[in-house]
C-alpha atoms as a PDB file:
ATOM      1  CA  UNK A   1       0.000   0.000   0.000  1.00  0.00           C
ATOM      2  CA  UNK A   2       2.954   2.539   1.066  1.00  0.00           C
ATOM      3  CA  UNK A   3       5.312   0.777  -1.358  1.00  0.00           C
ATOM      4  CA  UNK A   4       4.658   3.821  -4.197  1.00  0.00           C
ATOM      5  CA  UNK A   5       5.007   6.916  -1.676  1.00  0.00           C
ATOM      6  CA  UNK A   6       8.624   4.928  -1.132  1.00  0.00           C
ATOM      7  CA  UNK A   7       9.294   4.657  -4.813  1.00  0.00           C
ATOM      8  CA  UNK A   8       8.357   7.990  -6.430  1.00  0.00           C
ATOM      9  CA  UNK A   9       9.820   9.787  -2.651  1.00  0.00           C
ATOM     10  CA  UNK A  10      12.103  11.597  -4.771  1.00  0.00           C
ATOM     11  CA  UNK A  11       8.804  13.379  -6.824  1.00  0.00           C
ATOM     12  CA  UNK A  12       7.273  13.555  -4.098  1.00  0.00           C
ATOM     13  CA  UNK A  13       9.663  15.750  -1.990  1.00  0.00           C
ATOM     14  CA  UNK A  14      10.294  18.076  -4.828  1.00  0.00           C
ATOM     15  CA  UNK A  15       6.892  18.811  -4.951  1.00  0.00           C
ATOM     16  CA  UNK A  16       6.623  19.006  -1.642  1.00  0.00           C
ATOM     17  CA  UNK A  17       9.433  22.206  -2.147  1.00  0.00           C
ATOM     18  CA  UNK A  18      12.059  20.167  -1.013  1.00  0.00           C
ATOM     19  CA  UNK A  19      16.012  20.940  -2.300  1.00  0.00           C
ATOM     20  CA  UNK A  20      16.532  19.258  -5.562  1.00  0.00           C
ATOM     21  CA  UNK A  21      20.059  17.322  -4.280  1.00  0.00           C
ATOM     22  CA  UNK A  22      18.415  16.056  -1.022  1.00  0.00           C
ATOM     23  CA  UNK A  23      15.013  15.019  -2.659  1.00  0.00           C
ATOM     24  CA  UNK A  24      17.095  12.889  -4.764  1.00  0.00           C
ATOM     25  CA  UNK A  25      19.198  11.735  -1.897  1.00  0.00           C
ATOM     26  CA  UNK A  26      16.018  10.679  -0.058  1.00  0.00           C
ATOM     27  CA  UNK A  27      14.708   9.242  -2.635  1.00  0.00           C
ATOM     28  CA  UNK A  28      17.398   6.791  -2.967  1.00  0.00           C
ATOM     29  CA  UNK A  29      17.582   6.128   0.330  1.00  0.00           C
ATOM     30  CA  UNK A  30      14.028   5.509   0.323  1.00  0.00           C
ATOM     31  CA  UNK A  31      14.435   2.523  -2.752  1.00  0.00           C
ATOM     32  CA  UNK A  32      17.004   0.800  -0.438  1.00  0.00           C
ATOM     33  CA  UNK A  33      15.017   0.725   2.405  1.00  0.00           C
ATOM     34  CA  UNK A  34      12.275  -0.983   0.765  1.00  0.00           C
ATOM     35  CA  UNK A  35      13.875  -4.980   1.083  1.00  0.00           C
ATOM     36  CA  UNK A  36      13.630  -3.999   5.195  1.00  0.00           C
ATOM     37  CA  UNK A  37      10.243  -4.500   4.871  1.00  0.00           C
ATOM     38  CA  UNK A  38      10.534  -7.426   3.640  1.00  0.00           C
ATOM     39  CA  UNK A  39      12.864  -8.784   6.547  1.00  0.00           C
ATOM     40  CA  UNK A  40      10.161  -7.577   8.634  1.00  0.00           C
ATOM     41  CA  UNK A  41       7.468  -9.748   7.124  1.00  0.00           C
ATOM     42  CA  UNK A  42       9.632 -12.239   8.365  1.00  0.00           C
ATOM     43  CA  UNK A  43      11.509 -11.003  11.600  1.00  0.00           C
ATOM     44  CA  UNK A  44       8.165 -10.360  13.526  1.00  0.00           C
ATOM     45  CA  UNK A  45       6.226 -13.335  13.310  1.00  0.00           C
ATOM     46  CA  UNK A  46       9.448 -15.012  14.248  1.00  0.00           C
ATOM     47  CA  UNK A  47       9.768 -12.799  17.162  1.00  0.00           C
ATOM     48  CA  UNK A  48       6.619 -13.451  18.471  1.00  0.00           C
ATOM     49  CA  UNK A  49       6.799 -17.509  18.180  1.00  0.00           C
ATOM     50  CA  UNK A  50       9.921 -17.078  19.941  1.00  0.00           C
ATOM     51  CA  UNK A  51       8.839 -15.094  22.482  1.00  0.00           C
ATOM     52  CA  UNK A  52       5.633 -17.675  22.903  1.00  0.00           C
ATOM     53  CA  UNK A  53       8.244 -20.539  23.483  1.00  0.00           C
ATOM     54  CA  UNK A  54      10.073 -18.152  26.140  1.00  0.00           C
ATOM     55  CA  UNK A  55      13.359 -18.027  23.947  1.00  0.00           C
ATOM     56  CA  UNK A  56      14.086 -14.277  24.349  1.00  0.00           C
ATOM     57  CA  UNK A  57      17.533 -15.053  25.171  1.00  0.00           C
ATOM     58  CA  UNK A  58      17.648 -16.232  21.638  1.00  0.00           C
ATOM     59  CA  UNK A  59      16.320 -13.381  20.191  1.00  0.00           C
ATOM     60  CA  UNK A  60      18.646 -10.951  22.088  1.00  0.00           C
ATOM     61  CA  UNK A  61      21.279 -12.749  21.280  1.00  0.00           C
ATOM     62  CA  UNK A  62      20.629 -12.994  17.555  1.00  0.00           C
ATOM     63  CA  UNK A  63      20.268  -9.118  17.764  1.00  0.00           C
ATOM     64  CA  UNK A  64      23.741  -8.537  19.264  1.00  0.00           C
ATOM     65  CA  UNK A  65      25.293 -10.732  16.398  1.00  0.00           C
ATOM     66  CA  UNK A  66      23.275  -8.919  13.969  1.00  0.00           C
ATOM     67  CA  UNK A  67      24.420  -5.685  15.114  1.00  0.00           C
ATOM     68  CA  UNK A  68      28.278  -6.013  15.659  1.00  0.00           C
ATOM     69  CA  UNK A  69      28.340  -7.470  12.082  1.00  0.00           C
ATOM     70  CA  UNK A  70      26.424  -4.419  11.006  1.00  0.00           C
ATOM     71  CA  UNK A  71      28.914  -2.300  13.060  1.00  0.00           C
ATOM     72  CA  UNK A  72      32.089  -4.036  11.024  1.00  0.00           C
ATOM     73  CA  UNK A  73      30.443  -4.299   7.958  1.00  0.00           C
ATOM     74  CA  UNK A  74      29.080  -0.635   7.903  1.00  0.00           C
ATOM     75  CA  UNK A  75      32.745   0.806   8.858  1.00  0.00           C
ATOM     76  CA  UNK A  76      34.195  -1.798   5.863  1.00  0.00           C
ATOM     77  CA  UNK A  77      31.065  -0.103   3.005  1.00  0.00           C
ATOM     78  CA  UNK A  78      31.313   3.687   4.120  1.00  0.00           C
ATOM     79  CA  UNK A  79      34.944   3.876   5.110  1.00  0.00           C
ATOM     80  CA  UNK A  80      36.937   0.838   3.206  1.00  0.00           C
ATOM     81  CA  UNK A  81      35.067   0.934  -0.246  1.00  0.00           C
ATOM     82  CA  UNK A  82      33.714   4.280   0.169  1.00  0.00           C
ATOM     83  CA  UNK A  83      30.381   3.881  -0.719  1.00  0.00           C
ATOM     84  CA  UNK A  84      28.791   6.454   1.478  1.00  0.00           C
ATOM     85  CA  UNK A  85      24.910   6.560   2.070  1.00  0.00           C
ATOM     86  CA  UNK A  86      24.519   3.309  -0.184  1.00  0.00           C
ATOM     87  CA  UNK A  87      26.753   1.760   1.413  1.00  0.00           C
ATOM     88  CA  UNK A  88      25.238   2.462   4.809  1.00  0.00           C
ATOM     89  CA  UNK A  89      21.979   1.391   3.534  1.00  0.00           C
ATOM     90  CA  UNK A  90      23.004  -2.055   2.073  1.00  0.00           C
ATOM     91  CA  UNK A  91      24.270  -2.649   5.471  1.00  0.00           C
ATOM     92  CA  UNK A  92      21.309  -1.944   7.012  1.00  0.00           C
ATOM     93  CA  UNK A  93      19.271  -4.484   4.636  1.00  0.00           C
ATOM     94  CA  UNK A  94      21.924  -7.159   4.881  1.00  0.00           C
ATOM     95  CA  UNK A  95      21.748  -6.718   9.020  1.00  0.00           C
ATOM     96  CA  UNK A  96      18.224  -7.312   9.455  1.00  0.00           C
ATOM     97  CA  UNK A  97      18.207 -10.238   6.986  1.00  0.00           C
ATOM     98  CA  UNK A  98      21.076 -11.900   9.204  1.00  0.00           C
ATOM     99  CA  UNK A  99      18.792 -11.334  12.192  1.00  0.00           C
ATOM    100  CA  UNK A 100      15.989 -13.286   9.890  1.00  0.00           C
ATOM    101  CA  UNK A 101      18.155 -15.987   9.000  1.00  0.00           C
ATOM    102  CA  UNK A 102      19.372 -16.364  12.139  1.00  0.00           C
ATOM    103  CA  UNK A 103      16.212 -16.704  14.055  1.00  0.00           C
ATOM    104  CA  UNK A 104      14.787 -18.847  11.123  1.00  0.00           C
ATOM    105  CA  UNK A 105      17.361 -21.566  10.972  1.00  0.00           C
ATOM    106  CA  UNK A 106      17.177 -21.649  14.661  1.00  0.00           C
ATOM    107  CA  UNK A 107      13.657 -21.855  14.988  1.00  0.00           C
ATOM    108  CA  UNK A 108      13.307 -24.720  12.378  1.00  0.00           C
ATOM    109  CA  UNK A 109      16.575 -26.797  12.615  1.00  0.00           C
ATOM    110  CA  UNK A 110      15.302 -28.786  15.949  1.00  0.00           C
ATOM    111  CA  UNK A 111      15.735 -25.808  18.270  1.00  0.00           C
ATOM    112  CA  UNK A 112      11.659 -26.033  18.812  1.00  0.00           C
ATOM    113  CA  UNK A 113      10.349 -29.168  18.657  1.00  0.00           C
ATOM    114  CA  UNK A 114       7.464 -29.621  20.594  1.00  0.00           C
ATOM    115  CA  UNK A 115       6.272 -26.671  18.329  1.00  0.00           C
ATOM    116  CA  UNK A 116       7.863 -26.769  15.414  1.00  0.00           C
ATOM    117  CA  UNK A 117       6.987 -29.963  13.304  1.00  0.00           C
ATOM    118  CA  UNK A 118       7.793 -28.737   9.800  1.00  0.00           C
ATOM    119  CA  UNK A 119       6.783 -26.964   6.834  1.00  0.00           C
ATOM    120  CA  UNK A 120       2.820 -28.632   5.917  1.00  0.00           C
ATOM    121  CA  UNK A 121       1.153 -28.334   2.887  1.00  0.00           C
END
């Protein structure tokens, strides 16, 4: 439903009166944040079946791993390859889907299994 106003932000904001340069500097930012979204789709209903079966350890601990490799791996993109703003936003994306795959492959590799029973059909 939002995923136009996220698209065509970069319109948008210039016809809001917004500064040519940073409408078009939002406006990418605002096409790399859209795969978030998507991690989110994910990351909360994994949060809450966690949370049902009591693992919030897990959870905060898959959070701190997602965030010192962000750390690292934002320093390497912005400062290393200097990628600047993109590089801080690919970062971002690739930190939230290690905190999905992290909680995922937990969740469904035996971790859970008076809950967790497999995929059905």
């Amino acid at each position: 439903l939002l995923l136009p106003m996220y698209i065509f932000a970069s319109s948008i904001l210039k016809f809001l009166g917004q500064p040519d340069d940073i409408a078009e500097l939002c406006g990418i930012i605002a096409v790399w944040v859209i795969p978030v979204h998507f991690a989110f789709a994910f990351l909360f209903p994994l949060n809450r079946f966690l949370q049902c079966q009591l693992k919030n350890k897990v959870i905060a601990i898959a959070a701190g791993v997602a965030i010192v490799v962000h750390v690292f791996v934002c320093w390497l993109f912005v400062y290393g390859l200097n990628l600047g703003v993109i590089g801080t936003m690919a970062t971002v994306n690739f930190a939230w889907s290690l905190n999905v795959f992290i909680l995922f492959t937990y969740a469904t590799c035996g971790k859970c299994p008076l809950t967790w029973t497999g995929f059905s059909i």
